[in-house]
Protein backbone atom coordinates (compact mmCIF):
# COMPACT_ATOMS: atom_id res chain seq x y z
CA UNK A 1 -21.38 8.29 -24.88
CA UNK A 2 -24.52 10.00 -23.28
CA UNK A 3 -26.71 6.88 -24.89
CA UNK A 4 -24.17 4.20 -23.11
CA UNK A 5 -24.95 5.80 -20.10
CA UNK A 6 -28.55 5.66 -20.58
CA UNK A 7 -28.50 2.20 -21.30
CA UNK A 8 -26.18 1.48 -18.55
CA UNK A 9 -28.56 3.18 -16.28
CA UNK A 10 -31.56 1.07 -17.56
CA UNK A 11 -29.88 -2.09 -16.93
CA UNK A 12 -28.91 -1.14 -13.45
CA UNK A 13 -32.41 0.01 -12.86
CA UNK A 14 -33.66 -3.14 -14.35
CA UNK A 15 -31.37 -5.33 -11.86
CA UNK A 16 -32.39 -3.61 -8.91
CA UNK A 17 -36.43 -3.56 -9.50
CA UNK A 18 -35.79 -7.27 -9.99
CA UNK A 19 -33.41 -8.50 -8.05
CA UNK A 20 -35.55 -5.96 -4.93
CA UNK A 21 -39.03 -8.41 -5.83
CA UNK A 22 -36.77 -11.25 -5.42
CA UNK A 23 -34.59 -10.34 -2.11
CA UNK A 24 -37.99 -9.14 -0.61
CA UNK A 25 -40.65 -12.08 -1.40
CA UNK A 26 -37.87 -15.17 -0.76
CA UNK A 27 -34.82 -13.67 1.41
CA UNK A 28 -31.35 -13.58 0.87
CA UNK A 29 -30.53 -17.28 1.37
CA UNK A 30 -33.00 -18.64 -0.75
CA UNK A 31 -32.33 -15.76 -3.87
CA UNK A 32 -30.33 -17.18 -6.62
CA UNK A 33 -28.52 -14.77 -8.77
CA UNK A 34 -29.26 -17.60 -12.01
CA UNK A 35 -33.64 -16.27 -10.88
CA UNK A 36 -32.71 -12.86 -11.08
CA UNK A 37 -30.80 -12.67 -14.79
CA UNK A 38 -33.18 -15.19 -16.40
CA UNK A 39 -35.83 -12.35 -15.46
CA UNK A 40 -33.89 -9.71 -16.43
CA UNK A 41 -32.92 -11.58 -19.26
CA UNK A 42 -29.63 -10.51 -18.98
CA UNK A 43 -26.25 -12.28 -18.31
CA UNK A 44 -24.35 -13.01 -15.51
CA UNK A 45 -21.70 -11.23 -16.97
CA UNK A 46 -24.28 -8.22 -16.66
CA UNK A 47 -24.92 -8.60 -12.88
CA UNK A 48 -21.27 -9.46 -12.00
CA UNK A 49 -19.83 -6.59 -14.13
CA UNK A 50 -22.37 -3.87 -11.64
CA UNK A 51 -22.59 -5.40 -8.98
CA UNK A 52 -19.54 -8.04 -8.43
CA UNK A 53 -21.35 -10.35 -6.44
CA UNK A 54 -24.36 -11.33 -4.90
CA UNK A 55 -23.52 -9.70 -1.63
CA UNK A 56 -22.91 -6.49 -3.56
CA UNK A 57 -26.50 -6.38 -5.45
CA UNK A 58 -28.30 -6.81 -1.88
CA UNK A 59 -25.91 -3.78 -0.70
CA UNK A 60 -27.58 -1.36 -3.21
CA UNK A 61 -30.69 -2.90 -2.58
CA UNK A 62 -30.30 -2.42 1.27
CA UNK A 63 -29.08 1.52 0.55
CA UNK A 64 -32.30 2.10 -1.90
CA UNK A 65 -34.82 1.01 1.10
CA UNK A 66 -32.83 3.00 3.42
CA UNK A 67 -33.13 6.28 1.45
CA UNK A 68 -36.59 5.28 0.70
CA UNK A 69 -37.48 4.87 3.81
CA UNK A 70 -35.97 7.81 5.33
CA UNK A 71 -37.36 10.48 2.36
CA UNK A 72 -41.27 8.88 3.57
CA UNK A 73 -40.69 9.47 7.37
CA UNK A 74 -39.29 12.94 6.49
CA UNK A 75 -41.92 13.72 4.00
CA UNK A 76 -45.01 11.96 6.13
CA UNK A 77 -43.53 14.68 9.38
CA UNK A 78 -43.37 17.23 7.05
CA UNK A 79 -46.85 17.16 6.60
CA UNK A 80 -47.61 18.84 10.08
CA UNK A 81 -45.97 22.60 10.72
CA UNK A 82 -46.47 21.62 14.67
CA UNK A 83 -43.01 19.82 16.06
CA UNK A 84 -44.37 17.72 18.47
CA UNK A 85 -46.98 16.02 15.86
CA UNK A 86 -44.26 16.05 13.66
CA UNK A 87 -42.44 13.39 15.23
CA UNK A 88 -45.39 11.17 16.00
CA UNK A 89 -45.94 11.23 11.94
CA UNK A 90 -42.69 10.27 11.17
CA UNK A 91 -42.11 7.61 14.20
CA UNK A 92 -45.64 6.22 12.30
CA UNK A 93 -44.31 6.54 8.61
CA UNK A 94 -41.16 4.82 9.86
CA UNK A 95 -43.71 1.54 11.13
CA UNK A 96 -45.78 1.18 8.22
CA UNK A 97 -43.02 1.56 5.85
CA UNK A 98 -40.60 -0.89 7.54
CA UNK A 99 -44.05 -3.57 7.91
CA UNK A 100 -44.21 -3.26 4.19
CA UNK A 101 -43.91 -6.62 2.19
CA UNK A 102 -40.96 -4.76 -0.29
CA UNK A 103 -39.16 -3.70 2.60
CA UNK A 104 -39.44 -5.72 5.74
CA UNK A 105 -37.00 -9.15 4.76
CA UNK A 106 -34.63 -6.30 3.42
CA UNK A 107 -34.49 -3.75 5.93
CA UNK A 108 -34.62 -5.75 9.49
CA UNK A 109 -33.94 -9.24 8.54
CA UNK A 110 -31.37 -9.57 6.04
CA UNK A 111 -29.92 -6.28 6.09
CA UNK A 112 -28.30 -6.80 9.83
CA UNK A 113 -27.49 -10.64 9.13
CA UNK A 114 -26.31 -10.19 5.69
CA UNK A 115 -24.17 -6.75 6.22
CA UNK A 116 -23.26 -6.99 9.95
CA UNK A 117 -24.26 -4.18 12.31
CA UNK A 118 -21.75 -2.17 11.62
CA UNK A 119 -22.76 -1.77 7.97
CA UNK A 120 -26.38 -1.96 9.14
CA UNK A 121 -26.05 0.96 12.04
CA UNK A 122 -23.85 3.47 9.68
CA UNK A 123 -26.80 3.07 6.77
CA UNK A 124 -29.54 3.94 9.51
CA UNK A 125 -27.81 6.45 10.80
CA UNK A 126 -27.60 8.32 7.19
CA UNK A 127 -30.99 7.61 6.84
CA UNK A 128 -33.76 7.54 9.21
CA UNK A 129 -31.98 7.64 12.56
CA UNK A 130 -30.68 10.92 11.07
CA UNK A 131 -33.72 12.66 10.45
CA UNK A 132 -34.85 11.20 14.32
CA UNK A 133 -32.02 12.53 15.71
CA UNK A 134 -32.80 16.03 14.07
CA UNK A 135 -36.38 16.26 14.75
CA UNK A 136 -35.33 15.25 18.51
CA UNK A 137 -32.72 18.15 18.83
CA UNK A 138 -35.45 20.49 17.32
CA UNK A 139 -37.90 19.57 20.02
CA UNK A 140 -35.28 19.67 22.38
CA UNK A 141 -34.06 22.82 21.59
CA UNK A 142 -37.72 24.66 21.49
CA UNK A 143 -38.48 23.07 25.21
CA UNK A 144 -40.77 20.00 24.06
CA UNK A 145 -38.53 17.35 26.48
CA UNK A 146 -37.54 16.90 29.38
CA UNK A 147 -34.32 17.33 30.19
CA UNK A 148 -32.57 13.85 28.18
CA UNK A 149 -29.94 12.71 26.02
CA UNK A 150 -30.90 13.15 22.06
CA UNK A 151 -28.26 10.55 21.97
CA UNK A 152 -29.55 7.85 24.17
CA UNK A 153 -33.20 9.12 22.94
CA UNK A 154 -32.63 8.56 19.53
CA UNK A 155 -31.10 5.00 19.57
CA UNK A 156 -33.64 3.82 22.05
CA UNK A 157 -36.54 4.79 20.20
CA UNK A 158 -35.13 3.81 16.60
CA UNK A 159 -34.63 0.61 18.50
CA UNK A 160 -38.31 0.29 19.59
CA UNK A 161 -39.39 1.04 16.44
CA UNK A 162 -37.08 -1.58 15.15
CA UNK A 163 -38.56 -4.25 17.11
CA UNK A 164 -42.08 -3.23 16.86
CA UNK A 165 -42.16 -3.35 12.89
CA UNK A 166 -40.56 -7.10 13.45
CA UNK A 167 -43.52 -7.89 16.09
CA UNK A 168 -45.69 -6.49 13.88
CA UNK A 169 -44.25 -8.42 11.01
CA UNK A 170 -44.39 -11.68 13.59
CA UNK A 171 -48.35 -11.17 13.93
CA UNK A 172 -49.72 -10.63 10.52
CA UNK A 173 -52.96 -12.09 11.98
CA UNK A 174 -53.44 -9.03 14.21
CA UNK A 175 -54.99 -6.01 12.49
CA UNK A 176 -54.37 -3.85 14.97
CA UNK A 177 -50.50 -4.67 15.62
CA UNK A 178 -49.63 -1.54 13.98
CA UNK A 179 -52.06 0.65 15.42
CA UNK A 180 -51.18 -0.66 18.85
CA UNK A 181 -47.52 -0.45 17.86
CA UNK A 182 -47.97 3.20 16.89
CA UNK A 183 -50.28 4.39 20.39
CA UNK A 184 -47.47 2.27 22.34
CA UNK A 185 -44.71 4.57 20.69
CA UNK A 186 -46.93 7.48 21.10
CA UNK A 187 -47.60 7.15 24.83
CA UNK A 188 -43.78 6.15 25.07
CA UNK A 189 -43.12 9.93 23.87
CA UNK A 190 -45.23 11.46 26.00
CA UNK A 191 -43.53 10.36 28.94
CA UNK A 192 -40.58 12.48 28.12
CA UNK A 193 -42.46 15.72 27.18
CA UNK A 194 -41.93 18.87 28.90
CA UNK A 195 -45.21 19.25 31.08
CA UNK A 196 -45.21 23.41 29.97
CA UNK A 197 -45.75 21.86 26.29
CA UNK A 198 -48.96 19.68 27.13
């Protein structure tokens, strides 16, 4: 039984390393399922029987990069013990992981078209948006902001961050889109710190 698993495991593992390169490099739209089992070199049958369909396989490709993306902001914040800094490292983990080739068609482009923004806003808000949201309230809470909504914060700056990864993305000629993209967001914050914290 335990080796059925393991094997199971592998093959779902397999489907989603591949079938990730593929959603990634060409898009949804121009990913066919027939690419992604030839490489595999498993069957149909294989993909349908895990994954159902092809909307399905870019689901639990869309929830990987989520998670993935979240656990580097929170790790790449974590990396400070000062709040404020804190949140700068993670709004600038957030950008340079969502500019990433593996990650950018996926996360911004397909996931919201593909999924709908309902799907799209829930699997942010488990993921990245969460740990915003948290790091906000904590720097709220110790006195680093002026007196705002975490709510309305949070949503407006995961949505600047949104749109600055796809600028970013939209420039690729510009070296110093994310660098300018990161001081922007930066000098965004500051704005809405609590002067007795400068």
């Amino acid at each position: 039984m335990r080796k059925n698993k393991m094997k199971t495991d592998a093959t779902v593992q397999k489907l989603l390393s591949i079938a990730r390169k593929h959603f990634a490099e060409k898009g949804y739209a121009n990913t066919a399922l027939e690419d992604i089992v030839i490489e595999t070199n498993l069957t149909r049958g294989a993909l349908y029987h895990h994954f159902k369909h092809k909307k399905g396989l870019f689901f639990h490709i869309f929830e990987l990069v989520q998670k993935e993306v979240g656990e580097r902001v929170e790790k790449e914040a974590l990396k400070s013990e000062e709040p404020w800094e804190q949140l700068l490292l993670g709004c600038q983990a957030f950008l340079s992981a969502a500019v990433e080739e593996q990650n950018l068609k996926i996360l911004l482009i397909d996931g919201p078209a593909i999924l709908g923004w309902d799907v799209f806003r829930l699997m942010d808000e488990q993921n990245s948006m969460r740990h915003l949201r948290e790091q906000l309230q904590d720097l709220k809470n110790q006195g680093y902001l002026k007196p705002i909504s975490v709510d309305a914060l949070t949503h407006c700056l995961s949505g600047a961050m949104n749109e600055a990864a796809l600028w970013i993305a939209n420039n690729p000629d510009d070296e110093n889109s994310l660098e300018d993209a990161i001081a922007t967001i930066t000098k965004l914050l500051e704005g809405l710190k609590n002067s007795a914290k400068k």
